[in-house]
N, C-alpha and C. Protein backbone atom coordinates (compact mmCIF):
# COMPACT_ATOMS: atom_id res chain seq x y z
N UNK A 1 113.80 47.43 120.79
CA UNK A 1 113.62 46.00 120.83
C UNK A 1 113.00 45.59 122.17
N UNK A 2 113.68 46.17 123.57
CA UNK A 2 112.90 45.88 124.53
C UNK A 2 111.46 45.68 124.85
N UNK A 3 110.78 47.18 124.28
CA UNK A 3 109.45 47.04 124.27
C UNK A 3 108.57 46.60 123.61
N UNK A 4 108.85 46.36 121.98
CA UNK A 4 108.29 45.04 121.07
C UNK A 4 108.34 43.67 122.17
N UNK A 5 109.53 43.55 122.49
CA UNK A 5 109.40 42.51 123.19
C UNK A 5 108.79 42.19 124.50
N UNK A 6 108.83 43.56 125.32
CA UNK A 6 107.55 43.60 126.41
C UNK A 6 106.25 43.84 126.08
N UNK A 7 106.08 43.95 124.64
CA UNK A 7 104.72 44.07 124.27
C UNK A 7 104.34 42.73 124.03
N UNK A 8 105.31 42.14 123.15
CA UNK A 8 104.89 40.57 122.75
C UNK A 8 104.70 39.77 124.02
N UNK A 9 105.38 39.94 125.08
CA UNK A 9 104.86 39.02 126.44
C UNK A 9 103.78 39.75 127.18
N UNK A 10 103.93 40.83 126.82
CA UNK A 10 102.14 41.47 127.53
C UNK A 10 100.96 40.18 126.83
N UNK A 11 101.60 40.73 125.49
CA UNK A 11 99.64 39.89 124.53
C UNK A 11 99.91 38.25 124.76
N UNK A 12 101.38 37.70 124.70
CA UNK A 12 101.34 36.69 124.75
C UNK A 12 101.13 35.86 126.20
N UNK A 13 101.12 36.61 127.18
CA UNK A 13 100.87 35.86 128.43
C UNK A 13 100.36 36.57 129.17
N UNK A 14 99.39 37.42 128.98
CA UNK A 14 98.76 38.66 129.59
C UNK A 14 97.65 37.77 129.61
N UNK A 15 96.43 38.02 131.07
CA UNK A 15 95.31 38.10 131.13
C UNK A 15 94.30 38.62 129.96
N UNK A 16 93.61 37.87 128.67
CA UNK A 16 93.29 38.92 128.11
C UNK A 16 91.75 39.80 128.35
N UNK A 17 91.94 40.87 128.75
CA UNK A 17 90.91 41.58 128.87
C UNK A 17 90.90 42.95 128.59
N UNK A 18 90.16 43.80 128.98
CA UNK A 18 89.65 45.12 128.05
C UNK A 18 91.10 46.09 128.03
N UNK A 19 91.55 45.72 129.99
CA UNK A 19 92.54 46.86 129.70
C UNK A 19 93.68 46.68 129.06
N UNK A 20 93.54 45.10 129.24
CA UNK A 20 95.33 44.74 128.66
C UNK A 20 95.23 45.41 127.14
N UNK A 21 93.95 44.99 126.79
CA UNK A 21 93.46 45.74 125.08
C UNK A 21 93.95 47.21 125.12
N UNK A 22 93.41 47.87 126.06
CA UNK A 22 93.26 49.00 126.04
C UNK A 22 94.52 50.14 126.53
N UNK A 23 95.58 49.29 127.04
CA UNK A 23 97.04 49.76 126.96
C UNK A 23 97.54 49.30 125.84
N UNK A 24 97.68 48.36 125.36
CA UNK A 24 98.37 47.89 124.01
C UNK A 24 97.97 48.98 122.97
N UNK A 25 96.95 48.92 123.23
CA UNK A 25 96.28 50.60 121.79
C UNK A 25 96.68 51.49 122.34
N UNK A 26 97.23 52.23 123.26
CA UNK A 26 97.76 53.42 123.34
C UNK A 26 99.00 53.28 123.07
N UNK A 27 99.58 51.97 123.83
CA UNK A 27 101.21 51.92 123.54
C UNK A 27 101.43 51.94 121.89
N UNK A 28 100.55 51.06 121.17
CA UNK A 28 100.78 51.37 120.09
C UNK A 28 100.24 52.72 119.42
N UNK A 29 99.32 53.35 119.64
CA UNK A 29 99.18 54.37 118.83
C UNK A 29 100.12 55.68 118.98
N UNK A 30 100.78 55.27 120.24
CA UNK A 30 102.25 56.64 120.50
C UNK A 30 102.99 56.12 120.14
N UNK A 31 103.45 54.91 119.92
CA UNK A 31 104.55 54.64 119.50
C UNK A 31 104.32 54.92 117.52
N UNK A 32 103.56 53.93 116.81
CA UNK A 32 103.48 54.03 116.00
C UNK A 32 102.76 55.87 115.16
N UNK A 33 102.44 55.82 116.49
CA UNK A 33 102.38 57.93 115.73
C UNK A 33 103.55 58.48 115.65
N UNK A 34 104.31 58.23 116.79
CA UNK A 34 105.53 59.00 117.00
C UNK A 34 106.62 58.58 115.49
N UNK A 35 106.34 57.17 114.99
CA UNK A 35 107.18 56.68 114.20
C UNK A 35 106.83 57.24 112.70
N UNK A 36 105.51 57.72 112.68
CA UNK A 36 105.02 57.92 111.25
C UNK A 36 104.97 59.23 111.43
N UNK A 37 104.55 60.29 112.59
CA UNK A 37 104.71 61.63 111.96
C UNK A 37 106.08 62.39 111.97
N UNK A 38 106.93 61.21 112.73
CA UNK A 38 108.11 62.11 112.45
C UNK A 38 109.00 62.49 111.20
N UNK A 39 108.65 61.22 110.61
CA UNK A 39 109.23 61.38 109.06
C UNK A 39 109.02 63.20 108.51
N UNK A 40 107.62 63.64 108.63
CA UNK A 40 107.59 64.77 107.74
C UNK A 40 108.18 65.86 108.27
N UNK A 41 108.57 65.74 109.76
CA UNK A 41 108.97 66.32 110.53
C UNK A 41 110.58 66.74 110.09
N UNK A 42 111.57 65.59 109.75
CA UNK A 42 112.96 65.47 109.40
C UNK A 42 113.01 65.62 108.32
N UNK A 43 111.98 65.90 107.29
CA UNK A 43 111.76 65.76 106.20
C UNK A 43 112.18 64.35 105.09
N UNK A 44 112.24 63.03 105.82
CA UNK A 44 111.99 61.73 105.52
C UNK A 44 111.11 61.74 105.00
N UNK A 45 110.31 61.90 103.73
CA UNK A 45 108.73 61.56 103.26
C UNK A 45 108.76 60.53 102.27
N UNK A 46 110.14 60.25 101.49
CA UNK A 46 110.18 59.10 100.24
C UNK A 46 109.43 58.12 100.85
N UNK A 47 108.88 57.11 100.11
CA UNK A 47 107.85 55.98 100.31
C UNK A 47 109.05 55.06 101.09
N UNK A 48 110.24 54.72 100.77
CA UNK A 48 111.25 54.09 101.22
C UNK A 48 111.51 54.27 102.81
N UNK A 49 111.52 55.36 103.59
CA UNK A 49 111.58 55.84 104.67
C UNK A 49 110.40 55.67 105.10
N UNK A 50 109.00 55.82 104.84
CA UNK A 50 107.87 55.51 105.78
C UNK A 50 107.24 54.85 105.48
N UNK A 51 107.40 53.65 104.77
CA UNK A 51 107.21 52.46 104.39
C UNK A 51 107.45 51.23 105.37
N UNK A 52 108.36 51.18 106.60
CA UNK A 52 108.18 50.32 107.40
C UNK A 52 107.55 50.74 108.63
N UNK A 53 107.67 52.03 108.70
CA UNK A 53 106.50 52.35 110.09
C UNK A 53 105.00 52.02 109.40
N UNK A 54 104.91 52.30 108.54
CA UNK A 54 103.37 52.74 108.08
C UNK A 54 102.90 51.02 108.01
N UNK A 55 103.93 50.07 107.47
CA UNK A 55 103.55 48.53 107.84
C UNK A 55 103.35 47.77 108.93
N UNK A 56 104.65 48.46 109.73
CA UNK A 56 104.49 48.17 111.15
C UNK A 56 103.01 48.77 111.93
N UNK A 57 102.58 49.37 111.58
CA UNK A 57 101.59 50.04 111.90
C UNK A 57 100.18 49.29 111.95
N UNK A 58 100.06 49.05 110.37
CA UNK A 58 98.84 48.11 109.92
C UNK A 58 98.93 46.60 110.38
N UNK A 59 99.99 46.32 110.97
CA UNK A 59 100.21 44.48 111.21
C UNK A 59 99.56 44.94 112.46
N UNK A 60 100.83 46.14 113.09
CA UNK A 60 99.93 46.37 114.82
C UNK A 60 97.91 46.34 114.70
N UNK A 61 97.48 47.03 113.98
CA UNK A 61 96.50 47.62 113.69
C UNK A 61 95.50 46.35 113.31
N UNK A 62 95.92 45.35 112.55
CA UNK A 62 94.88 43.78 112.22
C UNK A 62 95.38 42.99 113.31
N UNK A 63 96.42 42.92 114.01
CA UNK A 63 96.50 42.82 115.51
C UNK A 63 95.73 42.83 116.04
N UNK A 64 95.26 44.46 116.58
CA UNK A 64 94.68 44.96 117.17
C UNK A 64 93.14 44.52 117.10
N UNK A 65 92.61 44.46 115.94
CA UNK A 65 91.05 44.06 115.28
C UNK A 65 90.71 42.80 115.32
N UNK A 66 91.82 41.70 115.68
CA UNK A 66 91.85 40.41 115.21
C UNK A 66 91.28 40.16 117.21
N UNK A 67 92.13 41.36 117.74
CA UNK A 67 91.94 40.45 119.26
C UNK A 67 91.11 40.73 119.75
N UNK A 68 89.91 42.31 119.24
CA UNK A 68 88.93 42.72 119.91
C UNK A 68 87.83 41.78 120.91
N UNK A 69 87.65 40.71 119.93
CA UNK A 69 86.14 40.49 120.61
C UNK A 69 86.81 39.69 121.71
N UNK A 70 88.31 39.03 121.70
CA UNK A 70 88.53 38.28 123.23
C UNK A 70 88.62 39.34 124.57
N UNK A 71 88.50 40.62 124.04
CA UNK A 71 89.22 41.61 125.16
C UNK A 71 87.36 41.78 125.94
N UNK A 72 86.48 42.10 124.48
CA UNK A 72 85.01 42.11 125.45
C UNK A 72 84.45 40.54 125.85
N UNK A 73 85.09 39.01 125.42
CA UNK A 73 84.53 38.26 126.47
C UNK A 73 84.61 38.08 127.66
N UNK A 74 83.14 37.84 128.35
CA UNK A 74 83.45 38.29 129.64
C UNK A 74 83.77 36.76 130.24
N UNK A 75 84.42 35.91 129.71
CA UNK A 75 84.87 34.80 130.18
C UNK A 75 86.01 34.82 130.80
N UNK A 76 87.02 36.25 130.09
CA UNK A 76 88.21 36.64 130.05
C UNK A 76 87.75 37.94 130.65
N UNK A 77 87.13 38.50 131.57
CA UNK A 77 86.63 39.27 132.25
C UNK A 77 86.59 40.86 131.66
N UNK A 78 86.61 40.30 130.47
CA UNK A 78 85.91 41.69 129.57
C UNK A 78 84.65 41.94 129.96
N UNK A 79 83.89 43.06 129.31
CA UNK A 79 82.83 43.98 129.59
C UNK A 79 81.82 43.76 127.84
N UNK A 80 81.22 42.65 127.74
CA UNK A 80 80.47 42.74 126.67
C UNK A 80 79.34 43.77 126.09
N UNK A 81 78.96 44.66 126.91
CA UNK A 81 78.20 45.47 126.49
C UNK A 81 77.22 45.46 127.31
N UNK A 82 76.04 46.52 127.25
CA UNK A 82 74.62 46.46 127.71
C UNK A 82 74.35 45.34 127.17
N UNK A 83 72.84 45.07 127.71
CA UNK A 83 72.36 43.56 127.00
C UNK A 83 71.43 44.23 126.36
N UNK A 84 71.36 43.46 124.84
CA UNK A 84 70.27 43.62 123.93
C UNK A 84 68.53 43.18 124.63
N UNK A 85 68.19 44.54 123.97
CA UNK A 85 66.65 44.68 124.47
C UNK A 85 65.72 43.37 123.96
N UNK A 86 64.69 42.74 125.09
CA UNK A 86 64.03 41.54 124.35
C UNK A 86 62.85 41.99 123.29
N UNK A 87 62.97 40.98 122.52
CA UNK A 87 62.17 41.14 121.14
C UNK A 87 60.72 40.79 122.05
N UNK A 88 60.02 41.39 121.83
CA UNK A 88 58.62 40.94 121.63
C UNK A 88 57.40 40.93 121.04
């Protein structure tokens, strides 16, 4: 519970930019790996047992996709990219 909840005040009052992005995706992808491969590990595999990591996972995950493009504005001192080449 602690760290859901230090995660939720990271995104919720965090600077948002690339790295804050870019720790939140690791924190979540160890956490939520650690939660989904262990099942086959203990031999937990019924849909019932990895059915709330594997949700918890995908909410983290449209989370994750939903906040991208604020992490590259560079208003919020993200890193938008090279600049597109001029048309001529």
């Amino acid at each position: 519970v602690s760290c859901g909840l230090a995660m939720f005040l990271a995104a919720l009052y965090g600077f948002p930019s690339r790295s804050l992005w870019q720790a939140l995706g690791i924190a979540g992808l160890s956490g939520f790996g650690a939660a989904i491969l262990v099942h086959p590990a203990i031999g937990y595999t019924t849909p019932i047992h990895v059915a709330p990591a594997v949700f918890g996972c995908l909410v983290f995950a449209a989370g994750m996709a939903l906040s991208f493009s604020s992490s590259r504005s560079p208003e919020y001192g993200g890193d938008p990219g090279p600049p597109l080449p001029a048309r001529t």
